[in-house]
Protein backbone atom coordinates (compact mmCIF):
# COMPACT_ATOMS: atom_id res chain seq x y z
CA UNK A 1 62.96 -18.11 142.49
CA UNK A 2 64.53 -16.82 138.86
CA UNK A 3 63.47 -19.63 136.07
CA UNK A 4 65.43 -19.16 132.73
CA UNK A 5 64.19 -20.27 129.64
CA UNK A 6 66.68 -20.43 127.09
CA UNK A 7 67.25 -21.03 124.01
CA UNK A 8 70.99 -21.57 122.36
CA UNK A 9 71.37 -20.86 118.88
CA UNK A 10 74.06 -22.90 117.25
CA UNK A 11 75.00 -19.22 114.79
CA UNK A 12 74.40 -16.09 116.33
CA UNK A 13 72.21 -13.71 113.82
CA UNK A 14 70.74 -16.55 111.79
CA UNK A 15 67.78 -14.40 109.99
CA UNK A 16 66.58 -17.52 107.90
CA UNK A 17 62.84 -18.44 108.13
CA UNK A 18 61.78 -19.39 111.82
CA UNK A 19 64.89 -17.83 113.16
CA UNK A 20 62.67 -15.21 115.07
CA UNK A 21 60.91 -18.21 116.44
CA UNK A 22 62.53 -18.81 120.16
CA UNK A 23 61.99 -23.18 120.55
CA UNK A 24 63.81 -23.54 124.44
CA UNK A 25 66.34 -26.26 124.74
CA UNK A 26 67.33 -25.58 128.04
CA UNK A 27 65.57 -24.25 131.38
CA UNK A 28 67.68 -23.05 134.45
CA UNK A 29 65.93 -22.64 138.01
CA UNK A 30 68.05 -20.47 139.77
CA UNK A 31 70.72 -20.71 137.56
CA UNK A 32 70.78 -24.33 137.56
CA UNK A 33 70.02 -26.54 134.59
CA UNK A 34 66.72 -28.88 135.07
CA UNK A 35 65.56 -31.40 132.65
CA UNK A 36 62.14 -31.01 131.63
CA UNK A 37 59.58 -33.49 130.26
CA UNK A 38 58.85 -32.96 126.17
CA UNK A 39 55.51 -31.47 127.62
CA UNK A 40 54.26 -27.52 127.17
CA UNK A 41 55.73 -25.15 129.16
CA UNK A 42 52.50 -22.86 130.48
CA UNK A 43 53.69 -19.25 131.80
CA UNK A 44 50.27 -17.37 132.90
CA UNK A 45 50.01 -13.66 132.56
CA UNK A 46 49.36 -12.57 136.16
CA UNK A 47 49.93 -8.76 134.76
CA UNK A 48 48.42 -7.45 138.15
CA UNK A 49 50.99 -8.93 140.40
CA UNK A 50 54.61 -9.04 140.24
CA UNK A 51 54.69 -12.89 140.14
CA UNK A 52 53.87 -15.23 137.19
CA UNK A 53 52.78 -18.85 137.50
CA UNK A 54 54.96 -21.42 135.67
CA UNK A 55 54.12 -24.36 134.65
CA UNK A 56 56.42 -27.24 133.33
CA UNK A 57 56.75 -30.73 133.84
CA UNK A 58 60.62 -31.91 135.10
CA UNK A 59 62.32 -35.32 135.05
CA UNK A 60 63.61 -36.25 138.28
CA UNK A 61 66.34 -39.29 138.85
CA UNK A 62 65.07 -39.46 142.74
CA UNK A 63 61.95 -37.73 145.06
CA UNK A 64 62.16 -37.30 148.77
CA UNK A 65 59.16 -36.65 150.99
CA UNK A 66 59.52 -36.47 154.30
CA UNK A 67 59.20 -34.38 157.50
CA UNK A 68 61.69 -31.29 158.46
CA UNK A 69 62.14 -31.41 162.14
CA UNK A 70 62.60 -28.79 164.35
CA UNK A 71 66.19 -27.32 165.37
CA UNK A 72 66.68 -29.41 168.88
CA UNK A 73 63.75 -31.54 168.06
CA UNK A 74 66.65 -34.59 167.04
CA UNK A 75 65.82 -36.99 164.76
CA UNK A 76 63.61 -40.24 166.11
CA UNK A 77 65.44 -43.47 165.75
């Protein structure tokens, strides 16, 4: 899984005050754009892996849970 975090600057090499200061407005997983919650975004430092935990909070228009079934299995009616 790639996550992006991304800032877009509306002037590219804007060195006024707080210009070195990255603020994300947009957050792609896998290259697609998500919607996230005006919460923190956490990213842990798991230097002795080659993973890092993320941590943010999305908005979601709809949530499924359900069960995968099996190939052949057919789904119960």
């Amino acid at each position: 899984m790639d996550i992006e975090i991304v800032e877009r600057r509306r002037q590219a090499g804007d060195d006024s005050l707080g210009a070195s200061i990255t603020v994300p407005n947009e957050v792609r997983i896998n290259g697609r754009s998500v919607l996230v919650a005006d919460e923190p975004i956490v990213i842990d430092d798991l230097s002795s892996r080659s993973t890092v935990r993320v941590t943010l909070t999305l908005i979601a228009r709809r949530v499924l849970i359900d069960q995968e079934h099996a190939v052949g299995e057919g789904v119960p009616s």
